[in-house]
N, C-alpha and C. Protein backbone atom coordinates (compact mmCIF):
# COMPACT_ATOMS: atom_id res chain seq x y z
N UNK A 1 25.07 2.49 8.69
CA UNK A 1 23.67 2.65 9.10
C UNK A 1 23.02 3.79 8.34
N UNK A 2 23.63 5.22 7.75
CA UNK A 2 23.16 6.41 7.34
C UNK A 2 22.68 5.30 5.40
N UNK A 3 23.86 4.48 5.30
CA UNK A 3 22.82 4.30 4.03
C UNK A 3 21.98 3.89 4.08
N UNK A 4 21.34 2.74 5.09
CA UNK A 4 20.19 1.75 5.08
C UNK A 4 19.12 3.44 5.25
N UNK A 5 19.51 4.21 6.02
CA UNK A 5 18.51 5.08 6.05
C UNK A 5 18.11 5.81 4.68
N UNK A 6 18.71 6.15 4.05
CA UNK A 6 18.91 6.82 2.53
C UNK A 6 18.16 5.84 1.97
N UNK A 7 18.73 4.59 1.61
CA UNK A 7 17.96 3.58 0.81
C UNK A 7 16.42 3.51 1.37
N UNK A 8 16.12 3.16 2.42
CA UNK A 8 14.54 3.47 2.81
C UNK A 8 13.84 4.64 2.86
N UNK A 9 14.37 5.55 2.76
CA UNK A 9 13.93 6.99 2.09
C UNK A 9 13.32 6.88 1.07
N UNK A 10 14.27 6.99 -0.17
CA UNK A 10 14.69 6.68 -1.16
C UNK A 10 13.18 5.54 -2.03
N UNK A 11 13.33 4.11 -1.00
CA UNK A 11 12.43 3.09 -1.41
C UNK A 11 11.03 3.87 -0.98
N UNK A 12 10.74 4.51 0.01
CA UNK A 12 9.72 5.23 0.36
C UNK A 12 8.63 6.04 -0.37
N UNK A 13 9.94 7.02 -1.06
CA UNK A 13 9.45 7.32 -2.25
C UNK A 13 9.10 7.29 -3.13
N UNK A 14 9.88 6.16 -3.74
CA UNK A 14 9.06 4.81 -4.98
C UNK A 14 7.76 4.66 -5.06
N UNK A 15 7.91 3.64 -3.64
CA UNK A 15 6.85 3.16 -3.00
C UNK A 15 5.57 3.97 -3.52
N UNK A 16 5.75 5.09 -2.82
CA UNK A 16 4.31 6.20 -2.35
C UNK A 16 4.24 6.82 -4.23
N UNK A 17 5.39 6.76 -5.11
CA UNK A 17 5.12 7.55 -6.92
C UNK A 17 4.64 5.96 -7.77
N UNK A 18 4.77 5.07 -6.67
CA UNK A 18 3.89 3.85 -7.70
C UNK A 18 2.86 4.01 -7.42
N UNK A 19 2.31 3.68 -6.38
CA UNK A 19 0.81 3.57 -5.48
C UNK A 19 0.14 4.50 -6.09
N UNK A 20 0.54 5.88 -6.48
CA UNK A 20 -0.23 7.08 -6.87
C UNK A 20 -0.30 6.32 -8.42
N UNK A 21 0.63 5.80 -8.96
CA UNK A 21 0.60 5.80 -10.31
C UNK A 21 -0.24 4.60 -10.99
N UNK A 22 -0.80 3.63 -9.60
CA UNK A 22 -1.42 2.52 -9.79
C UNK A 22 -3.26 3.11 -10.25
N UNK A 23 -3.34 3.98 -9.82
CA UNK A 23 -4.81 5.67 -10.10
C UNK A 23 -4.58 5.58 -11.71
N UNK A 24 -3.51 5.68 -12.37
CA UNK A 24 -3.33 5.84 -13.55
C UNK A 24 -4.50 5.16 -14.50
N UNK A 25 -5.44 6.36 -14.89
CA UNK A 25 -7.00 5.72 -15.97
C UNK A 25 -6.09 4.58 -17.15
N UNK A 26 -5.58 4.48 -17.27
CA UNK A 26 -4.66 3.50 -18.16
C UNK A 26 -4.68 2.19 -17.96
N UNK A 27 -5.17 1.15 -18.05
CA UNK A 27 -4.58 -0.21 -17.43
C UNK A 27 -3.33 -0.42 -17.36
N UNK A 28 -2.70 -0.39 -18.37
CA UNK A 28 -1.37 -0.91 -19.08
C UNK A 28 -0.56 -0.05 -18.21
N UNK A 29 -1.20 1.42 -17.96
CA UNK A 29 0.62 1.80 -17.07
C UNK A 29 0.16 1.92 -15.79
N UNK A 30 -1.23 1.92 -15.18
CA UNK A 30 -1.33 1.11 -14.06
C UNK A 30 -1.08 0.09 -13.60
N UNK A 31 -1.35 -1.20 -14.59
CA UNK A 31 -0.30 -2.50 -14.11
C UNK A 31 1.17 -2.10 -13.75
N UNK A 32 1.98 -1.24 -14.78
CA UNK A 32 3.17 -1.30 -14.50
C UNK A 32 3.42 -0.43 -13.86
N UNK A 33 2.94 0.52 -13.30
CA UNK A 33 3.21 0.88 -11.59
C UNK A 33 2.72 -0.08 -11.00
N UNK A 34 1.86 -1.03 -10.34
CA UNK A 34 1.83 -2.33 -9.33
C UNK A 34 2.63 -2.65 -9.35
N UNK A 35 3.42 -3.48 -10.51
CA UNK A 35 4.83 -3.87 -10.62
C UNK A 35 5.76 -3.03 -9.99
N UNK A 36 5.97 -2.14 -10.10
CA UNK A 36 7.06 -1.62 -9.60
C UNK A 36 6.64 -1.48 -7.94
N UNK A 37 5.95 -0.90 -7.79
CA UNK A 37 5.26 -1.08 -6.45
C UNK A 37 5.31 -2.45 -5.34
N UNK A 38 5.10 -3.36 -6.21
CA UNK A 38 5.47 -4.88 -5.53
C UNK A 38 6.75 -5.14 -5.27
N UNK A 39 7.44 -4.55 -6.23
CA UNK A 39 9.02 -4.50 -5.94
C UNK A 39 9.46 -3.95 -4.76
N UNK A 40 8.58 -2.28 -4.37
CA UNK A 40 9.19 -1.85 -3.63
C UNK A 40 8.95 -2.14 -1.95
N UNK A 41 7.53 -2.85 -2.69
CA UNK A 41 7.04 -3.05 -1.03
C UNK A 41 7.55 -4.41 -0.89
N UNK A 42 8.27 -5.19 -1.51
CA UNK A 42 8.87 -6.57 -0.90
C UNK A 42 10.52 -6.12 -0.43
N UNK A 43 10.96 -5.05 -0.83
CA UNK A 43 12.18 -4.50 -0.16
C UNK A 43 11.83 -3.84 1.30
N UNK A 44 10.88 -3.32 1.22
CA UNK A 44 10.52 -2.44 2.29
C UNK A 44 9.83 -3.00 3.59
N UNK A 45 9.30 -4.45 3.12
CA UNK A 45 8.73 -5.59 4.37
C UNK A 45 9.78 -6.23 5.24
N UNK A 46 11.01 -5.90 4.59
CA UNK A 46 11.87 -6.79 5.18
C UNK A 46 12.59 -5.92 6.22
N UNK A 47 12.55 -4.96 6.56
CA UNK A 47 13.47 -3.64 7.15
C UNK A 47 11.80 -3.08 8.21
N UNK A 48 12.20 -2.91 9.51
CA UNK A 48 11.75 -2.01 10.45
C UNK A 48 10.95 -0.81 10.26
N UNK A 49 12.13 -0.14 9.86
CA UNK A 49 11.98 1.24 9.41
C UNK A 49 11.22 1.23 8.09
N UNK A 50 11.26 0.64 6.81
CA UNK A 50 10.33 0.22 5.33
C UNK A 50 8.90 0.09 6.23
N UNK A 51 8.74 -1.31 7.26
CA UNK A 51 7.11 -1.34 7.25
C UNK A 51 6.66 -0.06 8.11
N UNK A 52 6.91 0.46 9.12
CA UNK A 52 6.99 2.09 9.47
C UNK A 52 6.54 3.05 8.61
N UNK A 53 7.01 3.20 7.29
CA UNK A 53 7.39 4.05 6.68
C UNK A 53 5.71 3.44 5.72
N UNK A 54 5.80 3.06 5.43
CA UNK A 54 4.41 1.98 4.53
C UNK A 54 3.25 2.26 5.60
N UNK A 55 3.26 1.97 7.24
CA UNK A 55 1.96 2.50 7.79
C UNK A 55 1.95 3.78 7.85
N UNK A 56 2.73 4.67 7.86
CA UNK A 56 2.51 5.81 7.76
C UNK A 56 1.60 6.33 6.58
N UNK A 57 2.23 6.02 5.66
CA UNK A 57 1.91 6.21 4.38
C UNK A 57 0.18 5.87 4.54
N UNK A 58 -0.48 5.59 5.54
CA UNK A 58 -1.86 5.21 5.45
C UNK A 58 -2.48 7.06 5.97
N UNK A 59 -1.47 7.50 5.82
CA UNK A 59 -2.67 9.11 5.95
C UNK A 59 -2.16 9.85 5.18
N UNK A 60 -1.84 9.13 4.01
CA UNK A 60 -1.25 10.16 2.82
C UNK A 60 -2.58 11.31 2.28
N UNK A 61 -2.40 12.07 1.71
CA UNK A 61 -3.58 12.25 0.75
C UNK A 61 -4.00 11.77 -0.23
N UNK A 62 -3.40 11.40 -1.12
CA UNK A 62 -3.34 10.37 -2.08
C UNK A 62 -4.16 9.10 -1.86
N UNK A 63 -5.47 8.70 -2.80
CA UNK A 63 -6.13 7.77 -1.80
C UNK A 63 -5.63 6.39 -2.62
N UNK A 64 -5.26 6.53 -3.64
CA UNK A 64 -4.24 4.95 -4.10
C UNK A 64 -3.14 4.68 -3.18
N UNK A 65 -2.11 5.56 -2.60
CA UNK A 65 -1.20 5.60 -1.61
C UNK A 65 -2.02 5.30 0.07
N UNK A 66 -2.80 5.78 0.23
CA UNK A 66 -3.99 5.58 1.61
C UNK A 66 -3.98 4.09 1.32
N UNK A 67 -4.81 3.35 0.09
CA UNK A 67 -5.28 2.27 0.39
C UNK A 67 -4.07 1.48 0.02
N UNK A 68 -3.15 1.37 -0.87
CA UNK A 68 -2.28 0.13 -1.11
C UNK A 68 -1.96 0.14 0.35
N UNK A 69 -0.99 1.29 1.17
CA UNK A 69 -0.28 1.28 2.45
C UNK A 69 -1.61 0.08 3.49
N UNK A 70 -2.61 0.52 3.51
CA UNK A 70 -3.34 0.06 4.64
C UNK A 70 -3.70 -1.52 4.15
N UNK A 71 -2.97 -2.07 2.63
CA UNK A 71 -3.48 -3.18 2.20
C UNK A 71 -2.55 -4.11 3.16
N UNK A 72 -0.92 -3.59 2.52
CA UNK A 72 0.16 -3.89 2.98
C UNK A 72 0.82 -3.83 4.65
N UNK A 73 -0.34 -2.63 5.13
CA UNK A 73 -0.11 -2.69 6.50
C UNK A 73 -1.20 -3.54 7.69
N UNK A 74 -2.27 -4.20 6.89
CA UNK A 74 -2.91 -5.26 7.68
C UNK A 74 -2.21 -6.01 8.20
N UNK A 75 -0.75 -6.63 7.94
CA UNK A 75 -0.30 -7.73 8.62
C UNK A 75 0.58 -7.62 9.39
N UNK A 76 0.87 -6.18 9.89
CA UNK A 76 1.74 -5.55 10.80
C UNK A 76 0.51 -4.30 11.96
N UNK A 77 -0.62 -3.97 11.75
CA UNK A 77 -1.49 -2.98 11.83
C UNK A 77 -2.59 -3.00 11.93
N UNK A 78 -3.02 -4.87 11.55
CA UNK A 78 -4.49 -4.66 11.32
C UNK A 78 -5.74 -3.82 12.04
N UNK A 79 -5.64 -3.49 12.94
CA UNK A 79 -6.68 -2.52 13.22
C UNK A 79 -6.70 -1.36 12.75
N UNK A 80 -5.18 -0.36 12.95
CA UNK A 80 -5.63 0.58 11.77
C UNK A 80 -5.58 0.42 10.32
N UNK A 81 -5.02 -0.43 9.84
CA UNK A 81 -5.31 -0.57 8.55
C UNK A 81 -6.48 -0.83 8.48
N UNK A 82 -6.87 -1.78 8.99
CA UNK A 82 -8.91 -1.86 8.56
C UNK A 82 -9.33 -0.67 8.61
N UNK A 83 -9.03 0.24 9.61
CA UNK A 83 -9.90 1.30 9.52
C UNK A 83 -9.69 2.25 8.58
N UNK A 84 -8.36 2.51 7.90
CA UNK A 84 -8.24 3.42 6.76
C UNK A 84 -9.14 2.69 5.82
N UNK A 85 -9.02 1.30 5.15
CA UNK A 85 -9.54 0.83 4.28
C UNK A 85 -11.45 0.68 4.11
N UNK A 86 -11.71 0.55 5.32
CA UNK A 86 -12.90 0.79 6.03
C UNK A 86 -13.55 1.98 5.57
N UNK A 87 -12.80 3.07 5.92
CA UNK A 87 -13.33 4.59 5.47
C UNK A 87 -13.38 5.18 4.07
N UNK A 88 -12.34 4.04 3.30
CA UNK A 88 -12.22 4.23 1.68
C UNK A 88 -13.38 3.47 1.23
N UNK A 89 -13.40 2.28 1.80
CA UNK A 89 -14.89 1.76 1.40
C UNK A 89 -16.06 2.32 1.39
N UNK A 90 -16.26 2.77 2.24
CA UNK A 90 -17.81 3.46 2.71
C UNK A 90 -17.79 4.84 2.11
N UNK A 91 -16.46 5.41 1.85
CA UNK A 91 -16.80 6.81 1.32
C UNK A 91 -17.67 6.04 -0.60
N UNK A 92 -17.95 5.76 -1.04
CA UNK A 92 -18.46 4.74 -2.44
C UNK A 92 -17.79 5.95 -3.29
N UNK A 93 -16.26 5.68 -3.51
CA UNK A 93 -15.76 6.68 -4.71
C UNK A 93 -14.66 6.02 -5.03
N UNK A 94 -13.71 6.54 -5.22
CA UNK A 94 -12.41 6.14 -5.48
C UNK A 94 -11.69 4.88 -4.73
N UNK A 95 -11.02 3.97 -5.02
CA UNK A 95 -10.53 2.75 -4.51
C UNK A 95 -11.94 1.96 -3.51
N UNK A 96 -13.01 2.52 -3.61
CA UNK A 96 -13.96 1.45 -2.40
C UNK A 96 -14.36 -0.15 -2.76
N UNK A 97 -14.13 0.47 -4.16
CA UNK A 97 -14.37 -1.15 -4.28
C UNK A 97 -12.83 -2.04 -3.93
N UNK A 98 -12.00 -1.45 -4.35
CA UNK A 98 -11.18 -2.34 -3.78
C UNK A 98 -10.76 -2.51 -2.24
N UNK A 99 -10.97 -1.03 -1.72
CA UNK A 99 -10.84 -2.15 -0.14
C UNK A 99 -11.85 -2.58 0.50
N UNK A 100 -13.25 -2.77 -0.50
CA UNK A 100 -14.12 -4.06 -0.31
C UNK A 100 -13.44 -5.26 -0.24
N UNK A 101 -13.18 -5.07 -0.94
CA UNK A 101 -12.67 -6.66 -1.44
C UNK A 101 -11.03 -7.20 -1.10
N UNK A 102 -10.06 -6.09 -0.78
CA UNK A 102 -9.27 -6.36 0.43
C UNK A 102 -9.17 -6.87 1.70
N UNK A 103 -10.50 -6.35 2.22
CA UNK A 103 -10.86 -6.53 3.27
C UNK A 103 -11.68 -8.12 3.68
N UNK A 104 -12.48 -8.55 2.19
CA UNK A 104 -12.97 -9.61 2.30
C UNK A 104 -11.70 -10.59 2.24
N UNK A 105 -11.00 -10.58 1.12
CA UNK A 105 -9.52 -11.57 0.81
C UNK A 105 -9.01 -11.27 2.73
N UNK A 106 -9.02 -10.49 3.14
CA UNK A 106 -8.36 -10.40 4.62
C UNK A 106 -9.03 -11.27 5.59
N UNK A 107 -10.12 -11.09 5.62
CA UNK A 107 -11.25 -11.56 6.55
C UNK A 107 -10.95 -13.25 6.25
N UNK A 108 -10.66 -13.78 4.87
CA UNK A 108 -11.12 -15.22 4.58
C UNK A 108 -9.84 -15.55 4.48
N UNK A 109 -8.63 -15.07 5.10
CA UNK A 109 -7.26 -15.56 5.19
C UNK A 109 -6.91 -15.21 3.57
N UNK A 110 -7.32 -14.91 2.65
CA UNK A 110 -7.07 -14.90 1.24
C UNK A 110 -5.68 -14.13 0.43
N UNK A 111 -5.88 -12.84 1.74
CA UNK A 111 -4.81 -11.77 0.96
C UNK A 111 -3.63 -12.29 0.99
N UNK A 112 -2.46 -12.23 0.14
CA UNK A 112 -1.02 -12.51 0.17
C UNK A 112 -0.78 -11.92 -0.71
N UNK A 113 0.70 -11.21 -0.42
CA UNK A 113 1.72 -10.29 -1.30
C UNK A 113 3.01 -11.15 -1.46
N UNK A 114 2.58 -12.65 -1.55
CA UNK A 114 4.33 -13.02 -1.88
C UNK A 114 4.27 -13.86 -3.14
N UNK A 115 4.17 -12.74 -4.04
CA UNK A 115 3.96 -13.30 -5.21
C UNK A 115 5.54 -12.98 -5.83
């Protein structure tokens, strides 16, 4: 049991140094943090303690880490996830446009992460 805990630590941390790295002004190594990021959050959906660890992550400081978590935590959370994503929207700066448009893909059944 102490490793599953280590390993979701561990994935936690990933998790939260992709999300930040998805901010990256770069396309090219912003895509490839998503990637890695998708990786970590399809390990981390499957475990208790991973989706836990992912809503938390919705009061990071980090507002790429704020909004991926609250993207990923609509389908375990949706009320507070709307509302983190909600507040990224309306602040009109950093990530609002995308959890505009999270929120719409949510609203119209659209969003899915099982790619």
């Amino acid at each position: 049991m102490m490793i599953q805990k280590v390993n979701v630590v561990e994935l936690l941390t990933k998790y939260r140094e992709a999300a930040e790295g998805t901010g990256h002004i770069n396309p090219r190594i912003a895509n490839k943090w998503a990637r890695r990021l998708h990786g970590y959050y399809k390990q981390l959906r499957e475990i208790e303690e991973g989706k836990a660890g992912i809503v938390r992550l919705m009061s990071d400081a980090n507002i790429h880490v704020r909004c991926w978590a609250a993207a990923h935590s609509l389908q375990w959370e949706p009320e507070i996830a709307r509302g983190v994503l909600e507040a990224i929207r309306n602040q009109d700066g950093t990530c609002s446009f995308d959890a505009k448009w999270i929120l719409k893909s949510f609203d119209e059944g659209k969003l899915m992460f099982d790619y």
